[in-house]
Structure formats: C-alpha cells, structure tokens
Protein backbone atom coordinates (compact mmCIF):
# COMPACT_ATOMS: atom_id res chain seq x y z
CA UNK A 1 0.00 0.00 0.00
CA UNK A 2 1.51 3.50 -0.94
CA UNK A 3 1.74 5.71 1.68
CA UNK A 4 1.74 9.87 1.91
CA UNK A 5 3.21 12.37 3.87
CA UNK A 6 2.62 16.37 3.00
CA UNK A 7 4.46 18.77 1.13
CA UNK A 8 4.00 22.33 3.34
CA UNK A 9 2.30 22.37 6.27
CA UNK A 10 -1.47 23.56 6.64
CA UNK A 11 -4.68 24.57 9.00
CA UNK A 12 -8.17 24.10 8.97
CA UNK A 13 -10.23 25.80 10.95
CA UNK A 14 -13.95 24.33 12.54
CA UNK A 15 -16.77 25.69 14.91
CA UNK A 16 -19.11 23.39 16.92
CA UNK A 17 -21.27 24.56 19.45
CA UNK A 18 -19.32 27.93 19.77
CA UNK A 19 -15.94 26.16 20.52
CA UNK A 20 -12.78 26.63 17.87
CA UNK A 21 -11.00 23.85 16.59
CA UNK A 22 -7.98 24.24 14.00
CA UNK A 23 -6.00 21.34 12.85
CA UNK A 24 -2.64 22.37 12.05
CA UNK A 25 -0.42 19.29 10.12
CA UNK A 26 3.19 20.14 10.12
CA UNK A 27 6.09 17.45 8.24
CA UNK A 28 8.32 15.91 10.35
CA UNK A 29 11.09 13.43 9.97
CA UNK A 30 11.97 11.88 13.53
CA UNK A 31 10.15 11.89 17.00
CA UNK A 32 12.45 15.12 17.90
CA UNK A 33 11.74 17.24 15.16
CA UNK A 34 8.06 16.22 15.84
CA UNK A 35 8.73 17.14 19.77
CA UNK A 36 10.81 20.50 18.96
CA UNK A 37 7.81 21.58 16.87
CA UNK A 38 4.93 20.70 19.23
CA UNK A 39 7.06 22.99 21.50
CA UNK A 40 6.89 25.78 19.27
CA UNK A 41 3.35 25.33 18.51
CA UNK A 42 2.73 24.87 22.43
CA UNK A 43 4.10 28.46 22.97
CA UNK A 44 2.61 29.96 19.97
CA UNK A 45 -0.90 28.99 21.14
CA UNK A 46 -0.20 28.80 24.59
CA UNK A 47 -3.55 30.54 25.68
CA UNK A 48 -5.74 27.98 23.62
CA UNK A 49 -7.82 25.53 25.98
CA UNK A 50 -6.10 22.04 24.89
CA UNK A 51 -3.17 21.43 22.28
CA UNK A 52 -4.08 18.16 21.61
CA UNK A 53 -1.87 16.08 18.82
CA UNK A 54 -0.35 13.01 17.04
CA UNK A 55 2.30 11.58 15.07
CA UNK A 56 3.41 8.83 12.74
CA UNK A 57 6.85 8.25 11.71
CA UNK A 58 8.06 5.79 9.43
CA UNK A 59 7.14 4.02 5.93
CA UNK A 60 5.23 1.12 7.86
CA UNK A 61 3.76 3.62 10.59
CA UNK A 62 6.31 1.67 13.22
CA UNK A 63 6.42 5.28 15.77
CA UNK A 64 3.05 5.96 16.45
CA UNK A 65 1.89 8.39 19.62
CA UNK A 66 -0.87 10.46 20.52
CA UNK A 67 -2.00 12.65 23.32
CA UNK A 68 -5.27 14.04 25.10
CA UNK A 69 -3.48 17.18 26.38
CA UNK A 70 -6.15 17.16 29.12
CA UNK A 71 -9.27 16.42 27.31
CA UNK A 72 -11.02 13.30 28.77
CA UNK A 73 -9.15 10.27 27.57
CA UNK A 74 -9.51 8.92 23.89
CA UNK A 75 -11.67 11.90 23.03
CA UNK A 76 -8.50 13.89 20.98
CA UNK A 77 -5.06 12.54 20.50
CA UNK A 78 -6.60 9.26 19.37
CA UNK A 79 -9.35 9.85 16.58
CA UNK A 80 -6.64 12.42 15.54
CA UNK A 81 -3.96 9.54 14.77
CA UNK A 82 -6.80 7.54 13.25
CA UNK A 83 -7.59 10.38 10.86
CA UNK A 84 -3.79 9.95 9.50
CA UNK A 85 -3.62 6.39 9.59
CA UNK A 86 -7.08 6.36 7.60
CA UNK A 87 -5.47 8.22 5.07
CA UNK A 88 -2.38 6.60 4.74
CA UNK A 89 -0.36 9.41 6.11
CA UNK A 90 2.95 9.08 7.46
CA UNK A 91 6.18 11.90 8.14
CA UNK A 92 3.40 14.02 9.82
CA UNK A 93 2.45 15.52 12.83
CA UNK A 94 -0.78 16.49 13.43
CA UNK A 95 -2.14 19.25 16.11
CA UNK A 96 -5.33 20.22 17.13
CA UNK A 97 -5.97 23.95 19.39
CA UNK A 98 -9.07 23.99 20.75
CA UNK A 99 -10.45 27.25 22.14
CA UNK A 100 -13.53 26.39 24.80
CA UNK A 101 -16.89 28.05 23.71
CA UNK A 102 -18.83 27.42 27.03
CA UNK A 103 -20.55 24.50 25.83
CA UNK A 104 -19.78 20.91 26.69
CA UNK A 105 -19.19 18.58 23.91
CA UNK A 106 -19.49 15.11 25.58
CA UNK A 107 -17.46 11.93 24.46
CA UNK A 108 -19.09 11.46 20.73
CA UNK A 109 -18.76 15.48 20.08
CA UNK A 110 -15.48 15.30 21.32
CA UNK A 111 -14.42 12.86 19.17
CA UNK A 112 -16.42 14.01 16.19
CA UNK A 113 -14.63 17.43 16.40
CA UNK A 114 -11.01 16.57 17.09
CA UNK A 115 -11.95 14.19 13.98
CA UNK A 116 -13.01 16.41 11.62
CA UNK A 117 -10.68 18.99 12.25
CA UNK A 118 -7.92 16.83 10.96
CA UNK A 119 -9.66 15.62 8.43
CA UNK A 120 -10.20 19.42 7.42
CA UNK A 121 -6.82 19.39 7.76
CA UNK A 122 -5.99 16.40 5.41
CA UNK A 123 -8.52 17.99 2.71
CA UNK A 124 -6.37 21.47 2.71
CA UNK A 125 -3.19 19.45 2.72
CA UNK A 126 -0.85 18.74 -1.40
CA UNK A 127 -0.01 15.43 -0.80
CA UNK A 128 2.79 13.43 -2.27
CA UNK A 129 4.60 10.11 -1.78
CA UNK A 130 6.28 8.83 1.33
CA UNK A 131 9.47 7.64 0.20
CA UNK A 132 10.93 4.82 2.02
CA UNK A 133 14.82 5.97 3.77
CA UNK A 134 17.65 3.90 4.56
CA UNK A 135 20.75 5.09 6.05
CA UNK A 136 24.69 4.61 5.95
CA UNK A 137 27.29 5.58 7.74
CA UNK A 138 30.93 6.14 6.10
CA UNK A 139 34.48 6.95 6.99
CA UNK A 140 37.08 8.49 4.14
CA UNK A 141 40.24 10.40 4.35
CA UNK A 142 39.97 14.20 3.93
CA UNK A 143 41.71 13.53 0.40
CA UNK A 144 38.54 11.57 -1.17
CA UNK A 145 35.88 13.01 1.14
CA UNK A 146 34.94 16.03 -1.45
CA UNK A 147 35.09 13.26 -4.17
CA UNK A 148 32.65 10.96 -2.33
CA UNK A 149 30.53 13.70 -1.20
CA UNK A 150 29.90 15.26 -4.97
CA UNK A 151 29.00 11.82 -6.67
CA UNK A 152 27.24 10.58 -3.41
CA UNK A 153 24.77 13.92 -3.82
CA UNK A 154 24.68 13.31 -7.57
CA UNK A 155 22.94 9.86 -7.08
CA UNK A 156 20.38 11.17 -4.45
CA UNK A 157 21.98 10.43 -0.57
CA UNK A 158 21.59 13.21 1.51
CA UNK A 159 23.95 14.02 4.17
CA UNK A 160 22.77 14.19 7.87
CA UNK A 161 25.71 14.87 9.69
CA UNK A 162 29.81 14.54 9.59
CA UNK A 163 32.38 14.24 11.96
CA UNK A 164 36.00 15.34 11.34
CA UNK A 165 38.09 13.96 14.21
CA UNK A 166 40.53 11.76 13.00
CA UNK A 167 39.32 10.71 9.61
CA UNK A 168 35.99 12.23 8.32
CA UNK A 169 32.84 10.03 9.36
CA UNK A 170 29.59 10.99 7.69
CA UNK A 171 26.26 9.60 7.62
CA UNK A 172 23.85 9.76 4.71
CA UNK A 173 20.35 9.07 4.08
CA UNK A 174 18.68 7.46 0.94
CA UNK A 175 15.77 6.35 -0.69
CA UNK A 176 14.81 3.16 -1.05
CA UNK A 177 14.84 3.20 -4.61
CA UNK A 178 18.47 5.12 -4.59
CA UNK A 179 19.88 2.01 -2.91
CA UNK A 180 21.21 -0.04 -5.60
CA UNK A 181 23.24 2.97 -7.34
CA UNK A 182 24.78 3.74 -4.06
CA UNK A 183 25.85 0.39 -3.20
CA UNK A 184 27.41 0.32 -6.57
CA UNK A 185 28.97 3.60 -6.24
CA UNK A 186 30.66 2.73 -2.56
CA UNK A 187 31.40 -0.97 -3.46
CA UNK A 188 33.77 0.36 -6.58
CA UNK A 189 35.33 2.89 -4.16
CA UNK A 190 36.10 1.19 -0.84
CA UNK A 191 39.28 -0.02 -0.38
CA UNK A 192 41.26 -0.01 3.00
CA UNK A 193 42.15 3.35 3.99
CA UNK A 194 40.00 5.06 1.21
CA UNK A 195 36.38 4.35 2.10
CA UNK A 196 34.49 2.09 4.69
CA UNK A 197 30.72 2.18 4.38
CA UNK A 198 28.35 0.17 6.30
CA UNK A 199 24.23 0.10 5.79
CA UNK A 200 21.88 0.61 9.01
CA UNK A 201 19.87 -2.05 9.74
C-alpha cells in the first residue's frame, strides 16, 4: 500500500457549538523534530484551551503516539492519529488547538470534532509520496571526502551529519529506490584506507 506524507504544512479551521478547533499538520522526519515543533506550537498557542496532537513516523507507521493534552481520555489525540492512519499518512504531525466556547461537547462530540478537524486538515493538505529511507554511515580520508561527497549527492543520498576527528565520518540518508546505485557507487570505491561504508539495519 503507498503511503503519503505532505508537502508544506497547513490549517483548517472548525466551529461546533461555539468552541474553535484548527488542525494544524506540520512534516516531520523523527520523534524530535516532531517534539521541537509541538514545542513551538505549544508556545505559539499557549492561551488555547487544549493542544491536543499526534504523530506517525516511518514508511510502515512503526512510531506511532498520541496525546489528550487534558481532554477526557480517547476523546483527541486518538481519533486524531486515526484520521492519519485512515489516510495513509505518514512523516506528519498532526495538532489540534481547541479554544472552549462554554458549551460541553461530551465523548461522541469530542471525538467528532477533534476528527473532523484533521480531516479538514488532510482535505487542505498537497499530498505526495512517502518515500521509504535507509541510512549509511561512512568513513574516508579528507583527500577523497569532497570526491565521495559530490558523486554521493549526484545519485540522491543526503547528508545528515559529519564528523572530522581523525578521519571524516559521515552519515547519509537514501531512498529506497536510490539504494542499488549507491551500493554500486561505494562498493567500486572502498578499499582499506579510502572508504568504509556500512548500511543501518
């Protein structure tokens, strides 16, 4: 099954029985981008009544988590993650603010609301394809680095972080489908002393 994730973030914005509900979905790579941002948001909309919000991470939705921020539990953080699962959506973080109107909601309104406001959300959102990432790690001599860094962007790996003491260690991801080009390209190059590579698991 193909899965999704969005290309810019968005909001949707909902009334029911004089309380506001906007569903904000924000992209997000790893559980601490998806934490630093729910900060953010947090403190942006720190006055709202509840900041309620999930996540799923990874091609086969393996990081999953969801929270009630206060509202009465499974009324918000879970039919929020159900509205991206239901759509196949994955690399996204999805919060709802909800600004109290006076007028109780019960379980079923609860749940209806926080519902459609992501799926509001969803509707608003330009989707495109999740891509499936692995990663690598390597280790080069500053001699060949630049070398291995120019034809390692060429074929699609994007570099997530480097480390120059001693030799230079960097770590790359790719997509799936980017796999077999790289493999080629670092099983013609490594040789003791030149380049070491090994795939994540």
């Amino acid at each position: 099954m193909m899965k999704y994730t969005i290309k810019t973030d968005v909001q949707a914005r909902i009334k029911v029985l004089r309380s506001e509900f906007i569903g904000f979905l924000y992209r997000v790579e790893d559980a601490g981008v998806a934490q630093e941002i729910l900060r953010k948001h947090q403190n942006d909309y720190q006055n709202a009544t509840h900041n309620c919000y999930a996540y799923v991470l990874g091609y086969d939705a393996e990081t999953q988590y969801y929270s009630d921020a206060g509202e009465p539990g499974g009324t918000a953080g879970k039919p929020i993650l159900n509205s991206l699962l239901r759509n196949d959506l994955s690399g996204v973080l999805a919060v709802v603010t909800r600004y109290y109107g006076g007028i109780k909601l019960g379980v079923k309104g609860l749940i209806d609301a926080y519902t459609e406001a992501t799926t509001e959300a969803i509707a608003l959102a330009e989707l495109h394809e999740y891509q499936k990432y692995l990663y690598f790690s390597l280790t080069s001599t500053y001699s060949q680095i630049e070398i291995i860094r120019h034809q390692l962007s060429v074929l699609g790996a994007e570099e997530l972080n480097a480390d120059y003491a001693g030799d230079v260690r960097l770590r790359y991801r790719i997509a799936e489908i980017c796999k077999e080009p790289v493999q080629e390209f670092l099983n013609g190059y490594k040789a003791p002393g030149k380049l070491e590579y090994q795939m994540e698991v």
